[in-house]
N, C-alpha and C. Protein backbone atom coordinates (compact mmCIF):
# COMPACT_ATOMS: atom_id res chain seq x y z
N UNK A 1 234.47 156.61 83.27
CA UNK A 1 234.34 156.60 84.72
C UNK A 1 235.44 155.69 85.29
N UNK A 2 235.88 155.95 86.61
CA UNK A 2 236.86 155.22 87.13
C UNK A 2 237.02 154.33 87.90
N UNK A 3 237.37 153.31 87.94
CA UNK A 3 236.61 152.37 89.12
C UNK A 3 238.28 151.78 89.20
N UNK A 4 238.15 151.41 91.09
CA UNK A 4 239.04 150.83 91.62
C UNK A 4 238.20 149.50 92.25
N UNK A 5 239.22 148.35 92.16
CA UNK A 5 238.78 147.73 92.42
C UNK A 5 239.92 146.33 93.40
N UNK A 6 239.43 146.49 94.59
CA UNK A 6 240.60 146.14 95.46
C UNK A 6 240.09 144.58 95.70
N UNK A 7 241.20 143.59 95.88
CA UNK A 7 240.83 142.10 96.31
C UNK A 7 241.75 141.63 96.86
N UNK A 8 241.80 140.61 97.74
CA UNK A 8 243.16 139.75 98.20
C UNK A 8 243.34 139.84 99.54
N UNK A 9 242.47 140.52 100.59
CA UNK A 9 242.32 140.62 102.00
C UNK A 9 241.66 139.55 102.59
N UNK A 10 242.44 139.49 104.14
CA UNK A 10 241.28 137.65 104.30
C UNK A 10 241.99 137.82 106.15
N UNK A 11 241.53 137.00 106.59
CA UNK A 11 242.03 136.55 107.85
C UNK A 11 243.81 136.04 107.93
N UNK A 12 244.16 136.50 108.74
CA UNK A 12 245.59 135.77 108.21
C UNK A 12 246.25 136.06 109.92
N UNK A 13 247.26 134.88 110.59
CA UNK A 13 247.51 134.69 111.38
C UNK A 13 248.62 135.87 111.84
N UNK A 14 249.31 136.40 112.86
CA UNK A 14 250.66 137.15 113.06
C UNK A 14 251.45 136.71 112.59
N UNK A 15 252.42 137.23 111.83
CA UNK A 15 253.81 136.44 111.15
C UNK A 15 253.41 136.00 109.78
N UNK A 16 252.05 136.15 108.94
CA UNK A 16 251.39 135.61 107.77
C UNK A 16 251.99 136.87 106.78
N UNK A 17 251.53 136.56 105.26
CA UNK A 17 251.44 137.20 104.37
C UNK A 17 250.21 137.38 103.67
N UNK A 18 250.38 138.25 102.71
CA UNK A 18 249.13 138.36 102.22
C UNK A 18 249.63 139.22 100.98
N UNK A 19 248.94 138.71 99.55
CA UNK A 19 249.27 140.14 98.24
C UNK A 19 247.85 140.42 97.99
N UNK A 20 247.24 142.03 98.08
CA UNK A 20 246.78 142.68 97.35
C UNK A 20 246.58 143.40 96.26
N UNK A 21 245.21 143.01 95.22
CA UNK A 21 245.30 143.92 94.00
C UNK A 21 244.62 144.40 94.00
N UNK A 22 245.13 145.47 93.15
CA UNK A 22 243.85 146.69 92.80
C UNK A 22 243.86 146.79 91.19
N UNK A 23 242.59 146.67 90.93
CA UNK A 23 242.83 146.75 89.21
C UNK A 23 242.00 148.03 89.40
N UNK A 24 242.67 148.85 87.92
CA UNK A 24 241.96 150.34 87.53
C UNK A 24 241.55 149.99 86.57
N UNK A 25 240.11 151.04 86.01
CA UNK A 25 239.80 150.88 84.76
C UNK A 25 239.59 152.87 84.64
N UNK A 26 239.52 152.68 83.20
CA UNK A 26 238.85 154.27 83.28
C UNK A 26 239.71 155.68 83.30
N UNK A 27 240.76 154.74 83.06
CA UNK A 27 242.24 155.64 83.15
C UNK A 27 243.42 155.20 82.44
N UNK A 28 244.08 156.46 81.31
CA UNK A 28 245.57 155.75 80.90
C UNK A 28 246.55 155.16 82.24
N UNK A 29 246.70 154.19 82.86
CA UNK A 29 246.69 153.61 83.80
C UNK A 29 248.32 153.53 84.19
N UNK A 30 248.85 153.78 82.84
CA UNK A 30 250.73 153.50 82.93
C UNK A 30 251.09 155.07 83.29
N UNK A 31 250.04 155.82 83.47
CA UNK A 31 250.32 157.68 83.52
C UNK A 31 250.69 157.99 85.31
N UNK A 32 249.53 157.05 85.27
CA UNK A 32 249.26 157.68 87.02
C UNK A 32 250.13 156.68 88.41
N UNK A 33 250.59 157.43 88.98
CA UNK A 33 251.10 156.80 90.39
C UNK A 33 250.04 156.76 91.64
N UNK A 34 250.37 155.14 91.85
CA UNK A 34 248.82 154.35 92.89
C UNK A 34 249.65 154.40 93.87
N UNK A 35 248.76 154.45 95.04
CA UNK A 35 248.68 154.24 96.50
C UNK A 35 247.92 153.27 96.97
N UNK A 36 248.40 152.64 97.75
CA UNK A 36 248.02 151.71 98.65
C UNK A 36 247.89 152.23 100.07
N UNK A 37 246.25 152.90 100.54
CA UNK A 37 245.77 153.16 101.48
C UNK A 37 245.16 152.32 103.00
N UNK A 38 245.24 152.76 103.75
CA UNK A 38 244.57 151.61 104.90
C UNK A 38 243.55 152.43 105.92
N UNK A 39 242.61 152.18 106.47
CA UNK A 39 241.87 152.61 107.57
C UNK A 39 241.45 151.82 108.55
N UNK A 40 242.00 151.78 109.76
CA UNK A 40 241.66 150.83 110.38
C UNK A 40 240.69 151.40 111.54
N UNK A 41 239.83 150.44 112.35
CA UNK A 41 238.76 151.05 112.73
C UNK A 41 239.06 152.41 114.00
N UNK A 42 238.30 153.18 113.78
CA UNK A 42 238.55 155.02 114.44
C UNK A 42 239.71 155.54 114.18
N UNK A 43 240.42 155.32 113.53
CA UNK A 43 241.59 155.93 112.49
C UNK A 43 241.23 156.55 111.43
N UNK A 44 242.12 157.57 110.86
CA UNK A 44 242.14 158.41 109.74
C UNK A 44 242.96 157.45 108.67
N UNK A 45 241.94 157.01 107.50
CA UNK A 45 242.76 156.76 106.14
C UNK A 45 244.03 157.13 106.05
N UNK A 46 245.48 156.07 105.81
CA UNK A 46 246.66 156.45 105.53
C UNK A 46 246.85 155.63 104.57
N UNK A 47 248.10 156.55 104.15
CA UNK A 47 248.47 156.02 102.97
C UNK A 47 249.85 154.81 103.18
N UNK A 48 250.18 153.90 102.32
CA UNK A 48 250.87 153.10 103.49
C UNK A 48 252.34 152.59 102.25
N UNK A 49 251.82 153.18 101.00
CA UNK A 49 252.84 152.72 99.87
C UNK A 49 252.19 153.26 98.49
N UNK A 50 253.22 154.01 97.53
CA UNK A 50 252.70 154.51 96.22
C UNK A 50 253.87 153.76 95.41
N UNK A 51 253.41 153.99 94.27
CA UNK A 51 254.44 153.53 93.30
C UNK A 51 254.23 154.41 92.26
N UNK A 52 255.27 155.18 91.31
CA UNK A 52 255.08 155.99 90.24
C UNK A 52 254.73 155.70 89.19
N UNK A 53 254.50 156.26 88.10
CA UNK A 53 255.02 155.43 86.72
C UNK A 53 255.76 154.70 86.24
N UNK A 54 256.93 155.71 86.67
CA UNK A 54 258.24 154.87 86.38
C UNK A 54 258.36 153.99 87.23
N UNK A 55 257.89 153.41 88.41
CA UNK A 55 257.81 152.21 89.55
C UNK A 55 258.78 153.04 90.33
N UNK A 56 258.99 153.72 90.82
CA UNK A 56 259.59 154.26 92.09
C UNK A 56 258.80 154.55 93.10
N UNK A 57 259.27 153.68 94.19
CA UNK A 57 258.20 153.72 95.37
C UNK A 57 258.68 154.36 96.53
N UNK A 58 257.16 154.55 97.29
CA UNK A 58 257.64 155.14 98.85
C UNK A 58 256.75 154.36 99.46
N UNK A 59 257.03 154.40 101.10
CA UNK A 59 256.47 153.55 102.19
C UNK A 59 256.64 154.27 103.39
N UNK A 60 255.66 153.84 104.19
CA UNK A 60 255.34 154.80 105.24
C UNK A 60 256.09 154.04 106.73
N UNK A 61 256.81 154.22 107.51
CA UNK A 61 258.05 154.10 108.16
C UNK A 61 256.84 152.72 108.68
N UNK A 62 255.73 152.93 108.97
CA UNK A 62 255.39 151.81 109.74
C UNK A 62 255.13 150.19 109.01
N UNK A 63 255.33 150.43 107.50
CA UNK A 63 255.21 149.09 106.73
C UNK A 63 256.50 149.03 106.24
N UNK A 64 257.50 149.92 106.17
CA UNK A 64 259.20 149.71 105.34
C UNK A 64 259.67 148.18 105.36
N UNK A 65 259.90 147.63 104.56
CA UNK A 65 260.88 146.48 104.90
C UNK A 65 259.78 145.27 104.93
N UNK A 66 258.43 145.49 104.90
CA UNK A 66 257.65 144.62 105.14
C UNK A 66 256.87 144.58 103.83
N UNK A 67 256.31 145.52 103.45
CA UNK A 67 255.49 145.56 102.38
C UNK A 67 255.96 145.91 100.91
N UNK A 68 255.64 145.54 100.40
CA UNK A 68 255.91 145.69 98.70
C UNK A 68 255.38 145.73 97.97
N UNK A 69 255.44 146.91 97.15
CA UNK A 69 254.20 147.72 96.17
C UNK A 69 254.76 147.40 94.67
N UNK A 70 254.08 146.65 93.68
CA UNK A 70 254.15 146.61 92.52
C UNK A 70 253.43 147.34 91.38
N UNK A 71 253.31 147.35 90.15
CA UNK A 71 252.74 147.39 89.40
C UNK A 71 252.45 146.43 87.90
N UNK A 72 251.85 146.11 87.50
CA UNK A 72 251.56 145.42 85.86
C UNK A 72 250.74 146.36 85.27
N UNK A 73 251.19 147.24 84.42
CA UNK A 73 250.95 148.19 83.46
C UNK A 73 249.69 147.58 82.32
N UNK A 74 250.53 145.95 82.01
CA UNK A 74 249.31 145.35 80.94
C UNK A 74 247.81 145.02 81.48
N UNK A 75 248.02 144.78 83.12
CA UNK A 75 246.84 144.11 83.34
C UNK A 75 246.28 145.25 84.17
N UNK A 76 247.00 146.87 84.47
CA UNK A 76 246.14 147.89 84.88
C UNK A 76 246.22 147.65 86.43
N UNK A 77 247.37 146.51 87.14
CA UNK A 77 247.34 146.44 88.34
C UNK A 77 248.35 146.53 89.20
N UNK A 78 247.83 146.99 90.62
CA UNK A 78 249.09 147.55 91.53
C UNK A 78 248.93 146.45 92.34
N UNK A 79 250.09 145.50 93.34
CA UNK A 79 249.93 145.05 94.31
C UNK A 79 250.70 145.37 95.13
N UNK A 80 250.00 144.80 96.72
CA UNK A 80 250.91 145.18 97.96
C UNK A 80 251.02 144.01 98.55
N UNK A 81 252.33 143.60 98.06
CA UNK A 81 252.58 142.17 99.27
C UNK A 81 253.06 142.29 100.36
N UNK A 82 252.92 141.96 101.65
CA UNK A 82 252.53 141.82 103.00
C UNK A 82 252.99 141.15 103.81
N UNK A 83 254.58 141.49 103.82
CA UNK A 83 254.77 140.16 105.08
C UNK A 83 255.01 140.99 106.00
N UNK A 84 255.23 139.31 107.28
CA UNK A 84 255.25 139.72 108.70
C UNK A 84 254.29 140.80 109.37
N UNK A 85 252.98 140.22 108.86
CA UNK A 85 251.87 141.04 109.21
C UNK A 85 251.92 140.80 111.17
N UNK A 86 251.33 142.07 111.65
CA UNK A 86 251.17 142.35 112.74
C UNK A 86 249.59 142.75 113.21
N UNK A 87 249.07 142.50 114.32
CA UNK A 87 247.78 142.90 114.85
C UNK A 87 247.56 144.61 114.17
N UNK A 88 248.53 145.44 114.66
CA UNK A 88 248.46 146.85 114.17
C UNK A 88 248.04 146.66 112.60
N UNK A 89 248.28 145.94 111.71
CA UNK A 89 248.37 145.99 110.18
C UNK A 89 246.79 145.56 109.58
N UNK A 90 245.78 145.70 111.02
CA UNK A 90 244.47 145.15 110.48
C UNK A 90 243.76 146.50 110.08
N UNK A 91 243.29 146.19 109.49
CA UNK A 91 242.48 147.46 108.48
C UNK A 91 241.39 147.48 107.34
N UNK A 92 241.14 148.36 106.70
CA UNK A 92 240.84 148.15 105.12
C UNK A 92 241.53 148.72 104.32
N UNK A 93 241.92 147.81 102.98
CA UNK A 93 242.60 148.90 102.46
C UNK A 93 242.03 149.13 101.22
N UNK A 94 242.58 150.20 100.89
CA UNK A 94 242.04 151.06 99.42
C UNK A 94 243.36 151.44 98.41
N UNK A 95 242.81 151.31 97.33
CA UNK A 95 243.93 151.85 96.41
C UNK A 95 243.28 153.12 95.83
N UNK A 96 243.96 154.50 95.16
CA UNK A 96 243.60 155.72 94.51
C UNK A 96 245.11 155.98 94.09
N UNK A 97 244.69 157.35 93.49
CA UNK A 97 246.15 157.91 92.80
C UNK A 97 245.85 159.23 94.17
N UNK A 98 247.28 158.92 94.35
CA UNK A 98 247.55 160.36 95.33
C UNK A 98 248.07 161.68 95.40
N UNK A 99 247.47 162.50 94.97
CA UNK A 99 247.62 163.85 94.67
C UNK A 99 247.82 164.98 95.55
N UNK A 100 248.96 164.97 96.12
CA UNK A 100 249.36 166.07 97.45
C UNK A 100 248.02 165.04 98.53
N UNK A 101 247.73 165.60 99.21
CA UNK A 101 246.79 165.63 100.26
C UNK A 101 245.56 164.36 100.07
N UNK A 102 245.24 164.73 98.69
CA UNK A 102 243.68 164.56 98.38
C UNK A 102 244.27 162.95 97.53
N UNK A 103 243.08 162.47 96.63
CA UNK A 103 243.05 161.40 95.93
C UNK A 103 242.23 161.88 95.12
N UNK A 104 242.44 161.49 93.54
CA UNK A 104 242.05 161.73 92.69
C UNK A 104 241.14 161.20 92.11
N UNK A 105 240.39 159.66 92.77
CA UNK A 105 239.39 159.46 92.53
C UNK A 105 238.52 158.84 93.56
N UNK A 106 236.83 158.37 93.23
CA UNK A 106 235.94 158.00 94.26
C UNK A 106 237.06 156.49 95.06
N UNK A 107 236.60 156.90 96.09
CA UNK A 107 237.05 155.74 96.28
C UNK A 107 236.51 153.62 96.23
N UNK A 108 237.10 152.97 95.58
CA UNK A 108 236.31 151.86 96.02
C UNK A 108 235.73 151.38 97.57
N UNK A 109 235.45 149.57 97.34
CA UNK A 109 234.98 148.99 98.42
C UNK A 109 235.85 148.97 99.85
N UNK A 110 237.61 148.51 98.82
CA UNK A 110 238.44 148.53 99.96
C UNK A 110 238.22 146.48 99.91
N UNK A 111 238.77 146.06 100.38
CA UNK A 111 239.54 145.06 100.64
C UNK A 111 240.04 144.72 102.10
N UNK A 112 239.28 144.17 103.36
CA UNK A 112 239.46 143.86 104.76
C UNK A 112 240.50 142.96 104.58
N UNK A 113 241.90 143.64 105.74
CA UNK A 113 242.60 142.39 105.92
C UNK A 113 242.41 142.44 108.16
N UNK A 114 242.35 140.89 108.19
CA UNK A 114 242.38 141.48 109.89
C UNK A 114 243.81 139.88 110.13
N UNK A 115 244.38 140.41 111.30
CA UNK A 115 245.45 139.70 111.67
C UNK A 115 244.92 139.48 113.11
N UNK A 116 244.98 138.43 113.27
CA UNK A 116 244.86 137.97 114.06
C UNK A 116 244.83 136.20 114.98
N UNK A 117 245.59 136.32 115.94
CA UNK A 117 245.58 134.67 116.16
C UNK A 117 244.36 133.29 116.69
């Protein structure tokens, strides 16, 4: 079974940082390319940064230049570090593997980050 498991969200001022992890279990874990999802409240789930296997990443025009998506293969974990957070950048976020459209697995708890002064 697959479990995601997201941590590292907190209160954090405008202009702050913040790194998120997501550890996987339940999966050859060096196979699959993670996403770093967000939903913020009456919004549709987006996706906001993936990283491949091979670590080649994409980012969604509204985090470019700000956020940064890793991986550690040994410890099964993706992070998204977070600067120059903005009010817009409050959300929850989620990690999954992203498959065209859909996500390939349940999703976790998610991980609240809110910005604010």
């Amino acid at each position: 079974q697959v479990q995601l498991v997201e941590s590292g969200g907190d209160l954090v001022q405008p202009g702050g940082s913040l790194r998120l992890s997501c550890v996987v279990s339940g999966i050859i874990f060096r196979f699959n390319t993670i996403g770093w999802y967000r939903q913020a409240p009456g919004k549709e789930r987006e996706l906001v940064a993936r990283i491949t296997s091979g670590g080649s990443t994409n980012y969604a025009d509204s985090v470019q230049g700000r956020f940064t998506i890793s991986r550690d293969n040994a410890k099964n974990t993706v992070y998204l570090q977070m600067n120059s957070l903005s009010p817009e950048d409050t959300a929850v976020y989620y990690c999954n593997a992203p498959s065209g459209r859909y996500v390939l697995f349940t999703w976790g708890q998610g991980t609240q980050v809110t910005v604010s002064s």
